[in-house]
C-alpha atoms as a PDB file:
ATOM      1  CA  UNK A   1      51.843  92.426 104.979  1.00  0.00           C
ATOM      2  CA  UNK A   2      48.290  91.518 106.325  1.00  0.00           C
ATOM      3  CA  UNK A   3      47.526  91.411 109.236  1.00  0.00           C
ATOM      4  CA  UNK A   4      45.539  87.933 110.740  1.00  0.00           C
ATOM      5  CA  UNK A   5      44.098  89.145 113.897  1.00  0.00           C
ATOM      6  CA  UNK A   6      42.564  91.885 111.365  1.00  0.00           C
ATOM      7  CA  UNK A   7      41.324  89.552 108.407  1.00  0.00           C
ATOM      8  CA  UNK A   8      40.127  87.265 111.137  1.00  0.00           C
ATOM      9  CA  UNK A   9      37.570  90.121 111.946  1.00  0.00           C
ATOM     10  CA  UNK A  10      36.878  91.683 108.568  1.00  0.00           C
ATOM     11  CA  UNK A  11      35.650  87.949 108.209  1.00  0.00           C
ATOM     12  CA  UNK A  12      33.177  87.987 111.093  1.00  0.00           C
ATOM     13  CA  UNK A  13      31.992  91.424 110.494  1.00  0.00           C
ATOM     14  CA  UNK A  14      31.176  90.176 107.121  1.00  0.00           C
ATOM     15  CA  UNK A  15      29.803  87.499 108.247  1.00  0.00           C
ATOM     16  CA  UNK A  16      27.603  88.867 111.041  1.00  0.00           C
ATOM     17  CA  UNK A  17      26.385  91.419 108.502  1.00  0.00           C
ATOM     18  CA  UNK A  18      25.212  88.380 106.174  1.00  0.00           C
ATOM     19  CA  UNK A  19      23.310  86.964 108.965  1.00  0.00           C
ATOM     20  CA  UNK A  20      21.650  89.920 110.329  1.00  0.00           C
ATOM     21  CA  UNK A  21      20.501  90.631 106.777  1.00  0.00           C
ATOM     22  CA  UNK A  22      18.524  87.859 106.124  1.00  0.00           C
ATOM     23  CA  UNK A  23      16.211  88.997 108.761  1.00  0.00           C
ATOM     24  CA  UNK A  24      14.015  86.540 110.993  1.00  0.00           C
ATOM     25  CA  UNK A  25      14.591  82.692 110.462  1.00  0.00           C
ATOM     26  CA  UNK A  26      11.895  81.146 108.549  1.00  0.00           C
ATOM     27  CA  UNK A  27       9.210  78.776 110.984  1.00  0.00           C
ATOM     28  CA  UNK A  28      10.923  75.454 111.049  1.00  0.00           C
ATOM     29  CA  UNK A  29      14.423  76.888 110.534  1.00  0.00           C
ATOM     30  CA  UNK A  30      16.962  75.760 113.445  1.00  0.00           C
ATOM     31  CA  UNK A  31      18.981  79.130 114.418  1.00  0.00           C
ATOM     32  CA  UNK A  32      21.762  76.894 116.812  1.00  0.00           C
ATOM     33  CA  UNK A  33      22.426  74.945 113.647  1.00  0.00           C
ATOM     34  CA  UNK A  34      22.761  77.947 111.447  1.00  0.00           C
ATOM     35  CA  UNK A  35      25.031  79.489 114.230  1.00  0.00           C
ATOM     36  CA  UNK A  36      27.172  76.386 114.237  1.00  0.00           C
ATOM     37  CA  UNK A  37      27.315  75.935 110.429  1.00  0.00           C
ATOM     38  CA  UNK A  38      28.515  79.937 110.421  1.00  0.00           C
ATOM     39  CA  UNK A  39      31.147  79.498 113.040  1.00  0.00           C
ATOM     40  CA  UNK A  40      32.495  76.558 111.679  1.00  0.00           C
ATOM     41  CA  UNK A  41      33.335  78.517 108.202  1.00  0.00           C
ATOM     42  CA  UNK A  42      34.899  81.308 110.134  1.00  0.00           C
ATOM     43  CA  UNK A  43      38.933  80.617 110.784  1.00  0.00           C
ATOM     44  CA  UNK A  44      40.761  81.555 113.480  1.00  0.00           C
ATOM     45  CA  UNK A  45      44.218  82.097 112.430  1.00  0.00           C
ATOM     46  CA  UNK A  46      46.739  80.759 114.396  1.00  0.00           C
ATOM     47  CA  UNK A  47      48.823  82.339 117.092  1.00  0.00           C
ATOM     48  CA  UNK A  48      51.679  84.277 116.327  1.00  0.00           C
ATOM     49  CA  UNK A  49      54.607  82.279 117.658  1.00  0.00           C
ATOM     50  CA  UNK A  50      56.227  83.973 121.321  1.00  0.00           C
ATOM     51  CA  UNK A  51      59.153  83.367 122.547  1.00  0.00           C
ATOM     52  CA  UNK A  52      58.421  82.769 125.353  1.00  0.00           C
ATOM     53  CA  UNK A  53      55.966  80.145 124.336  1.00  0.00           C
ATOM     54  CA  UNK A  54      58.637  78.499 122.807  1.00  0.00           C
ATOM     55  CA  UNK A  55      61.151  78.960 126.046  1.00  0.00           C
ATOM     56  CA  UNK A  56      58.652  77.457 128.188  1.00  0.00           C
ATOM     57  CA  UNK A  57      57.870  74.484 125.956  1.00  0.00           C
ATOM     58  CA  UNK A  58      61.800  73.788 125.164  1.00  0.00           C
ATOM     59  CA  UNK A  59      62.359  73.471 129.290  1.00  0.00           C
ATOM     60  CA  UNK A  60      59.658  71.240 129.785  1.00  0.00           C
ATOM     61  CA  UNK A  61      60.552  68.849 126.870  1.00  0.00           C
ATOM     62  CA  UNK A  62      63.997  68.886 128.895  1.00  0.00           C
ATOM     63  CA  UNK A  63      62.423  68.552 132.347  1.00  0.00           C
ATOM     64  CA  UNK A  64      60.505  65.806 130.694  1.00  0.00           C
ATOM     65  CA  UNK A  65      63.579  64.126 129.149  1.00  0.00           C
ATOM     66  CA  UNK A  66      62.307  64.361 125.757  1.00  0.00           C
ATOM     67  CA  UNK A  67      64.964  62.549 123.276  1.00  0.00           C
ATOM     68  CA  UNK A  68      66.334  65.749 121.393  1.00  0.00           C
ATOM     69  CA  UNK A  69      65.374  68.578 123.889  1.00  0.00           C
ATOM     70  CA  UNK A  70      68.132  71.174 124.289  1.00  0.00           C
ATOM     71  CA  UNK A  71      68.664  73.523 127.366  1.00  0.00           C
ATOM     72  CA  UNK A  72      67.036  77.065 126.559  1.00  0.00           C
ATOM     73  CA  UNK A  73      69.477  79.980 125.946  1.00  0.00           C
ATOM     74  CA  UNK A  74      67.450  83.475 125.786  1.00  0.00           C
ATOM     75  CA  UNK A  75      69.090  86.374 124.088  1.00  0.00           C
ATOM     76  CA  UNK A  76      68.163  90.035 123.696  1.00  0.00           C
ATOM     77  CA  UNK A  77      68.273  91.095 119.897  1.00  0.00           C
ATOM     78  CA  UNK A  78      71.157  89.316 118.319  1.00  0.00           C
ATOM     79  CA  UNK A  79      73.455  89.699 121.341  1.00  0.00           C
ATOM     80  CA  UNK A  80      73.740  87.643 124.248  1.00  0.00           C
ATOM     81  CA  UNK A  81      73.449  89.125 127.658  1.00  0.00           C
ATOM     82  CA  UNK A  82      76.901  88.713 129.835  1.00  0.00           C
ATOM     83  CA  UNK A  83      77.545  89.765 133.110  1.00  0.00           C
ATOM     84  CA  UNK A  84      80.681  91.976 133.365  1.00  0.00           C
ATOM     85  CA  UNK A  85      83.406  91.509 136.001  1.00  0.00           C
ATOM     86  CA  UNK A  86      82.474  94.339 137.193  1.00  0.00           C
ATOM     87  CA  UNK A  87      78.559  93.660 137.927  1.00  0.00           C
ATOM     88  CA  UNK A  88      79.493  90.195 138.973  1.00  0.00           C
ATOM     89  CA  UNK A  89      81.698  92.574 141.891  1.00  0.00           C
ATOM     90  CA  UNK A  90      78.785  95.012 142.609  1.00  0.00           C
ATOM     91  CA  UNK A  91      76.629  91.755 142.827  1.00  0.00           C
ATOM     92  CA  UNK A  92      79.284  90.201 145.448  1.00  0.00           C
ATOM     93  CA  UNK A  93      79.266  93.334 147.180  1.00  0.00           C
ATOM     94  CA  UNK A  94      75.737  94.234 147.622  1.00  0.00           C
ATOM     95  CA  UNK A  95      75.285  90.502 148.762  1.00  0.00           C
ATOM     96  CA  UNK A  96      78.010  90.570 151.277  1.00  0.00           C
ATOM     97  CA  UNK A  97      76.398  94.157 152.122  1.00  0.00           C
ATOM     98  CA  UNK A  98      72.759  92.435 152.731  1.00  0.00           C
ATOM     99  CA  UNK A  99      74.503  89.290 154.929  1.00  0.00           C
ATOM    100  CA  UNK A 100      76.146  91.850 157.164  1.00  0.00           C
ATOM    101  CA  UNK A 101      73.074  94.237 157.371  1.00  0.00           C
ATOM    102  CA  UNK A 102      71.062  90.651 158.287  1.00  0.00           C
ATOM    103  CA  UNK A 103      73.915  89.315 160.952  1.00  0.00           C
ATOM    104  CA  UNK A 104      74.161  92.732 162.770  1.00  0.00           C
ATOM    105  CA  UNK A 105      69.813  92.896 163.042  1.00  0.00           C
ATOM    106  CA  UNK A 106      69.957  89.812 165.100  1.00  0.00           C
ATOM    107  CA  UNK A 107      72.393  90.475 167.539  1.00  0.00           C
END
């Protein structure tokens, strides 16, 4: 599979090498339009879609109300993240932990 990001500079090289051999603009000739007619044949090729891109997009088309928009669920790979009993415990317990640690400190 190609690569965009890499034909997107194989193009300017190319390009840059075109220019450069030409050598010095004839009297008369207008370099900033030359420069403008070259860049506007180059394409940038678009961005490669993120998720988080995507994420943050989807929660402000809810924030926004947008008819349609759908609360965000992220997932690692093709599993779900869930908290165990158990972690949701250790959680509870370091909390309870910190309160105590913060309630003693002040008296």
């Amino acid at each position: 599979m190609d690569d965009p990001v890499e034909d997107y500079f194989e193009r300017l090289d190319a390009a840059l090498t075109a220019l450069q051999s030409r050598g010095p603009a004839p009297a008369g000739a207008d370099p900033a339009a030359e420069l403008e007619a070259a860049a506007r044949s180059v394409v940038i090729p678009p961005a490669a879609p993120s998720l988080v891109a995507e994420a943050f997009a989807a929660l402000l088309a809810l924030e926004d109300g947008e008819p349609g928009a759908r609360p965000v669920r992220l997932v690692a790979g093709q599993h779900e993240l869930r908290l165990t009993e158990a972690v949701v415990e250790q959680l509870r317990q370091l909390v309870r932990e910190e309160l105590d640690r913060m309630r003693n400190r002040h008296v």
